[in-house]
Protein backbone atom coordinates (compact mmCIF):
# COMPACT_ATOMS: atom_id res chain seq x y z
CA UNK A 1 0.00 0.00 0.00
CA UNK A 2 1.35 3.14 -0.91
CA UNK A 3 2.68 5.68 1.83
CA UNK A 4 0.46 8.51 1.50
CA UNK A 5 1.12 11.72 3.66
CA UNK A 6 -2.36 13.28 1.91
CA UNK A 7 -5.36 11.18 2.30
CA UNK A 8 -8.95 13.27 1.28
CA UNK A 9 -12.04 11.51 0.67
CA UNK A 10 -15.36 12.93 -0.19
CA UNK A 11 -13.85 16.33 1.18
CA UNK A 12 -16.96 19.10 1.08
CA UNK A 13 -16.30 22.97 2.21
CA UNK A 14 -19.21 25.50 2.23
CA UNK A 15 -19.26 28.55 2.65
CA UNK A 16 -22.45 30.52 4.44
CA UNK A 17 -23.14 34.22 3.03
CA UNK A 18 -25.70 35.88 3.75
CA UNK A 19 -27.92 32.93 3.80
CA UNK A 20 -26.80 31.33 0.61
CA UNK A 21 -24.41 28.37 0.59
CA UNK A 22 -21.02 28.91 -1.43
CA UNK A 23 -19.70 25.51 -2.71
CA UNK A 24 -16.03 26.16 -2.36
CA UNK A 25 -15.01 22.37 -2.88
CA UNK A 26 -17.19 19.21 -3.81
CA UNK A 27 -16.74 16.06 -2.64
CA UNK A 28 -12.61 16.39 -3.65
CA UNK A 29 -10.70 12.99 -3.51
CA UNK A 30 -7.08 13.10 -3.15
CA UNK A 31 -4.51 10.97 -2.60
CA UNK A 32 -0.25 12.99 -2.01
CA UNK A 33 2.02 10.02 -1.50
CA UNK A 34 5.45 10.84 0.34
CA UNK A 35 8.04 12.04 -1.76
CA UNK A 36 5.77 13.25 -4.62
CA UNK A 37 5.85 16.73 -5.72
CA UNK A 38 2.23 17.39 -7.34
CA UNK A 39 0.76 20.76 -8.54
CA UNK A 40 -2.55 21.77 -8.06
CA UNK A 41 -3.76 23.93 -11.14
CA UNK A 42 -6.45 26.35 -11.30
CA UNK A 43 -7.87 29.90 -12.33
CA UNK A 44 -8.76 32.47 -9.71
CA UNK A 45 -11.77 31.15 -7.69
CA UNK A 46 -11.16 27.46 -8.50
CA UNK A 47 -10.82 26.37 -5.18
CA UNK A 48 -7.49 26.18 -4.94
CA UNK A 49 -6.98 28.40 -2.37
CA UNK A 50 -9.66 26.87 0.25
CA UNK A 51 -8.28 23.49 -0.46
CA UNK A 52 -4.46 24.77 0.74
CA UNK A 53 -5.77 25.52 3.29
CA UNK A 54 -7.42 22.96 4.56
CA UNK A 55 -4.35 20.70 3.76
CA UNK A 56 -2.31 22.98 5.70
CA UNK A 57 -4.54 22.71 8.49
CA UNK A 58 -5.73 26.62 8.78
CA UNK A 59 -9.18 26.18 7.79
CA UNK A 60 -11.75 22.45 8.25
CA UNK A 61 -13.91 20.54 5.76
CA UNK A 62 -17.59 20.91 6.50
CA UNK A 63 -17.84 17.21 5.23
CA UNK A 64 -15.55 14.31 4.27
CA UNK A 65 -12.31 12.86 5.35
CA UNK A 66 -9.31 14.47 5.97
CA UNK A 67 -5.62 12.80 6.97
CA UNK A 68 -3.07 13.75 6.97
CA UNK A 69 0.44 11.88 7.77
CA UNK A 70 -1.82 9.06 8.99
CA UNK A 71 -3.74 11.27 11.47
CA UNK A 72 -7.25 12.14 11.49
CA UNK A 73 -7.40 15.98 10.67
CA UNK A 74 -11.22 16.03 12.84
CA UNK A 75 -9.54 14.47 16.09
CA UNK A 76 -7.08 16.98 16.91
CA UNK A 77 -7.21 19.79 19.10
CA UNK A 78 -6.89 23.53 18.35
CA UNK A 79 -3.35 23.40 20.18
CA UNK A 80 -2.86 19.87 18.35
CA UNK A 81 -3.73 21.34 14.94
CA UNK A 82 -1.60 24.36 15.90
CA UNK A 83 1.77 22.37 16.51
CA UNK A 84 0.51 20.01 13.27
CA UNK A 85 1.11 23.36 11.33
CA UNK A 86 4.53 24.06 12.71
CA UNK A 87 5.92 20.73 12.81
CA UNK A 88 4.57 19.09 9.83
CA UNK A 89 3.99 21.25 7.16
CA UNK A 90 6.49 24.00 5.66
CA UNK A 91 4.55 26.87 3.96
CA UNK A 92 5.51 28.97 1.42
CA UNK A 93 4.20 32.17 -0.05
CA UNK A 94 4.06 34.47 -2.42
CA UNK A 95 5.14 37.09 -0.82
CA UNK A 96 7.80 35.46 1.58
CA UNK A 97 6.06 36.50 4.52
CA UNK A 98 9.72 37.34 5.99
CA UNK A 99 10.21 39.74 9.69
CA UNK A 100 11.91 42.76 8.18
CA UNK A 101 13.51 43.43 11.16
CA UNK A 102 15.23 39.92 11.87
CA UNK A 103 18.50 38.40 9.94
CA UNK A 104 18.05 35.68 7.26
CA UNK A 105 18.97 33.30 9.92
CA UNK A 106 16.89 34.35 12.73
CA UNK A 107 14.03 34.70 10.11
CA UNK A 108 14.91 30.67 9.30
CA UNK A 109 15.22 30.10 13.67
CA UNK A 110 11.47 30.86 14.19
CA UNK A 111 10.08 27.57 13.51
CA UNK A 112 12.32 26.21 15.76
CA UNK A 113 11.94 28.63 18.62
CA UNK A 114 8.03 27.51 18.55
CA UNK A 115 8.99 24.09 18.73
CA UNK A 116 11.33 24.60 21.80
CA UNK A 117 14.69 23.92 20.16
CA UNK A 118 17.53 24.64 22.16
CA UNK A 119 19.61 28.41 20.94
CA UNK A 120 23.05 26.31 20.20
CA UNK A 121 20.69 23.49 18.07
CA UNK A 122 18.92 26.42 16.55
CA UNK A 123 21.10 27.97 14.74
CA UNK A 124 23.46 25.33 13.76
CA UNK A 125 20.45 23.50 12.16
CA UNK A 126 19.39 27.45 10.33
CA UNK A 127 22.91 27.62 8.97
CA UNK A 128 23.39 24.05 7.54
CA UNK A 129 19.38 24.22 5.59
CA UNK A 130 20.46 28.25 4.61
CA UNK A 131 23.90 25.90 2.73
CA UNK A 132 21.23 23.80 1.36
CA UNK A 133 19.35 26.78 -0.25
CA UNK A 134 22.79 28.78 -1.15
CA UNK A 135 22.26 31.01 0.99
CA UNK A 136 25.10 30.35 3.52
CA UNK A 137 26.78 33.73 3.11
CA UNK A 138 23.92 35.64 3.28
CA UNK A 139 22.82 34.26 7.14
CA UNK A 140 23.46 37.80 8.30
CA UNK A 141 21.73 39.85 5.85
CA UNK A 142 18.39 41.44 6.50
CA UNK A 143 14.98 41.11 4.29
CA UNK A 144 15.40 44.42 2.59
CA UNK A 145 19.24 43.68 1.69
CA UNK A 146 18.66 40.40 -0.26
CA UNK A 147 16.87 40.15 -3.60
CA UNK A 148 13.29 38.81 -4.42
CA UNK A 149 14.78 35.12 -5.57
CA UNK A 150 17.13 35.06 -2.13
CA UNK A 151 14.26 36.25 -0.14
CA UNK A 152 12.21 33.55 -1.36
CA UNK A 153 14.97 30.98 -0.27
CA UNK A 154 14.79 31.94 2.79
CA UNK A 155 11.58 31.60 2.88
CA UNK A 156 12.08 27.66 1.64
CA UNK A 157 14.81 27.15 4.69
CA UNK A 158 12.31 28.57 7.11
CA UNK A 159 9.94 25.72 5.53
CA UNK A 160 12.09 22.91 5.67
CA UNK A 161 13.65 24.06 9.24
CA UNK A 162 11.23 21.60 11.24
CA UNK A 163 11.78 18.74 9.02
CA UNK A 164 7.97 19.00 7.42
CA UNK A 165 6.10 16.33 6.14
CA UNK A 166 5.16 18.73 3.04
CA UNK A 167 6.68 21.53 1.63
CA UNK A 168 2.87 23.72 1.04
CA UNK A 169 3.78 26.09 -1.46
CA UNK A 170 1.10 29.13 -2.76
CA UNK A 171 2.24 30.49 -5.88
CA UNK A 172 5.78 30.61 -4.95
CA UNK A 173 7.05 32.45 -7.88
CA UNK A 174 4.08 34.61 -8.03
CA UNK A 175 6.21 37.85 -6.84
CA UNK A 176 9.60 36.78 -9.13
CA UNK A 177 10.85 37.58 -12.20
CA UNK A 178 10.74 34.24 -15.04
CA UNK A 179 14.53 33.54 -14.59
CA UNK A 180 14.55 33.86 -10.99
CA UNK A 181 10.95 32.12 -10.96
CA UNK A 182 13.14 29.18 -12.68
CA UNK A 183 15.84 29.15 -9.95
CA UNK A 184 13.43 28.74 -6.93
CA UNK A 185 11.42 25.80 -9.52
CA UNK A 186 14.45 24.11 -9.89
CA UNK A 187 15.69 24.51 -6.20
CA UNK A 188 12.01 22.83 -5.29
CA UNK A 189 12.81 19.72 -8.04
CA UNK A 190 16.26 19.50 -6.19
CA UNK A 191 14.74 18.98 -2.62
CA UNK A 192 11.89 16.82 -3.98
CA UNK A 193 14.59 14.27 -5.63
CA UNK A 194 15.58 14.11 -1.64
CA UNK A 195 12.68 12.75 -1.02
CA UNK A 196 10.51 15.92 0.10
CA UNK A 197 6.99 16.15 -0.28
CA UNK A 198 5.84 19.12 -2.37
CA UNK A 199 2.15 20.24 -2.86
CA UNK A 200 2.48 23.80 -5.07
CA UNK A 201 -0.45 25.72 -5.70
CA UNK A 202 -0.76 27.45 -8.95
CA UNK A 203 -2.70 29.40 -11.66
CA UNK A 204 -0.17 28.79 -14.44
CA UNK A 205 0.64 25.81 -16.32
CA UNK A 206 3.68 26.57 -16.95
CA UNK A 207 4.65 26.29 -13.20
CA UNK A 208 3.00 23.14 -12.95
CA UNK A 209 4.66 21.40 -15.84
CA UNK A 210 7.78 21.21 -12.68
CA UNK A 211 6.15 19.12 -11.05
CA UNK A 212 5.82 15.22 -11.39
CA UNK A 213 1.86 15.36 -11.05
CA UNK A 214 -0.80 17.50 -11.72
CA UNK A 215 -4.56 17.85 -10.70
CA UNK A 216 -6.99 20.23 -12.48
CA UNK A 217 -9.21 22.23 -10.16
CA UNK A 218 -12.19 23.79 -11.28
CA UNK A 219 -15.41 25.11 -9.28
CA UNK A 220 -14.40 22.74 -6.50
CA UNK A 221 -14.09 19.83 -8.51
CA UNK A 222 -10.62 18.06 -8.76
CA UNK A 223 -9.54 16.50 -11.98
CA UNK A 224 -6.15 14.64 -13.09
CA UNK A 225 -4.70 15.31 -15.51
């Protein structure tokens, strides 16, 4: 039986406004097996967005299924779903989503700091993943001194810092230029061939051809491809 970190069956989210029901996803099946690095593809309004987050554990399905890493999304706790965010999934954004007024590495520490790691630990374990992302000799630099493409690496240590079970990432080269867009793609295929789990959600198929998988969704309704 196949390892799967994403299990989603019959997954339903509505939406209540103003006394009519928004159908935001229907009845979504989906399987994310560990190590895979799948895109989800869609236009604005798709879904996309509401299913993200209900993988990374910010928002609930009003119906359906939902595990993830073999545990029940409905059992856990608000504190349990809270330390399920930091210690299991890495997310990524669009707009990094960096502390302006902490270093590269301390930006890269937070995770950790949540998660009680020891100062020494900390930032031994920040400086070997900022190596990984080749960022090593920019540790000391602030937000506003590093580029859009090393910002967004940073952003990817912070992410893997905890040792996720997925990599979440939201239109990661949304706020990059198409070369450096290409870098951070490439740095993603590099960390999936490790063995990373990578869900990426995107509006462009050109971005999702990186991938290894892709699912269509559209009005709620998830397609492969």
């Amino acid at each position: 039986m196949p390892d799967n970190v994403v299990n989603m069956t019959k997954l339903v989210k509505n939406y209540y406004i103003e006394e009519q029901v928004v159908e935001a996803l229907r009845e979504v099946d989906l399987t994310v097996e560990r190590g895979e690095f799948l895109a989800v593809l869609g236009p604005s309004g798709s879904g996309k967005s509401t299913l993200m987050n209900i993988i990374g554990c910010l928002d609930t399905p009003t119906l359906g299924e939902y595990y993830l890493a073999g545990r029940r999304i409905a059992d856990q706790s608000e504190g349990e779903m809270a330390e399920i965010r930091n210690r299991e999934i890495g997310f990524i954004f669009q707009s990094f989503h960096l502390l302006k007024r902490q270093t590269a590495l301390k930006n890269v520490e937070l995770p950790m700091i949540y998660a009680g790691v020891r100062p020494k630990a900390r930032r031994e374990r920040a400086l070997t993943i900022l190596d990984q992302v080749g960022l090593s000799d920019r540790a000391h630099h602030y937000p506003n001194q590093l580029s859009g493409g090393q910002q967004q690496r940073v952003a990817i240590a912070r992410a893997l810092i905890n040792d996720p079970a997925i990599l979440l990432a939201d239109e990661p080269t949304g706020s990059l230029d198409q070369k450096t867009g290409q870098q951070v793609l490439s740095l993603f295929q590099d960390i999936n061939s490790q063995g990373r789990t990578i869900i990426m959600i995107t509006h462009d198929p050109n971005i999702a051809r990186h991938a290894k998988r892709t699912v269509h969704i559209i009005d709620g309704i998830i397609t492969e491809e």
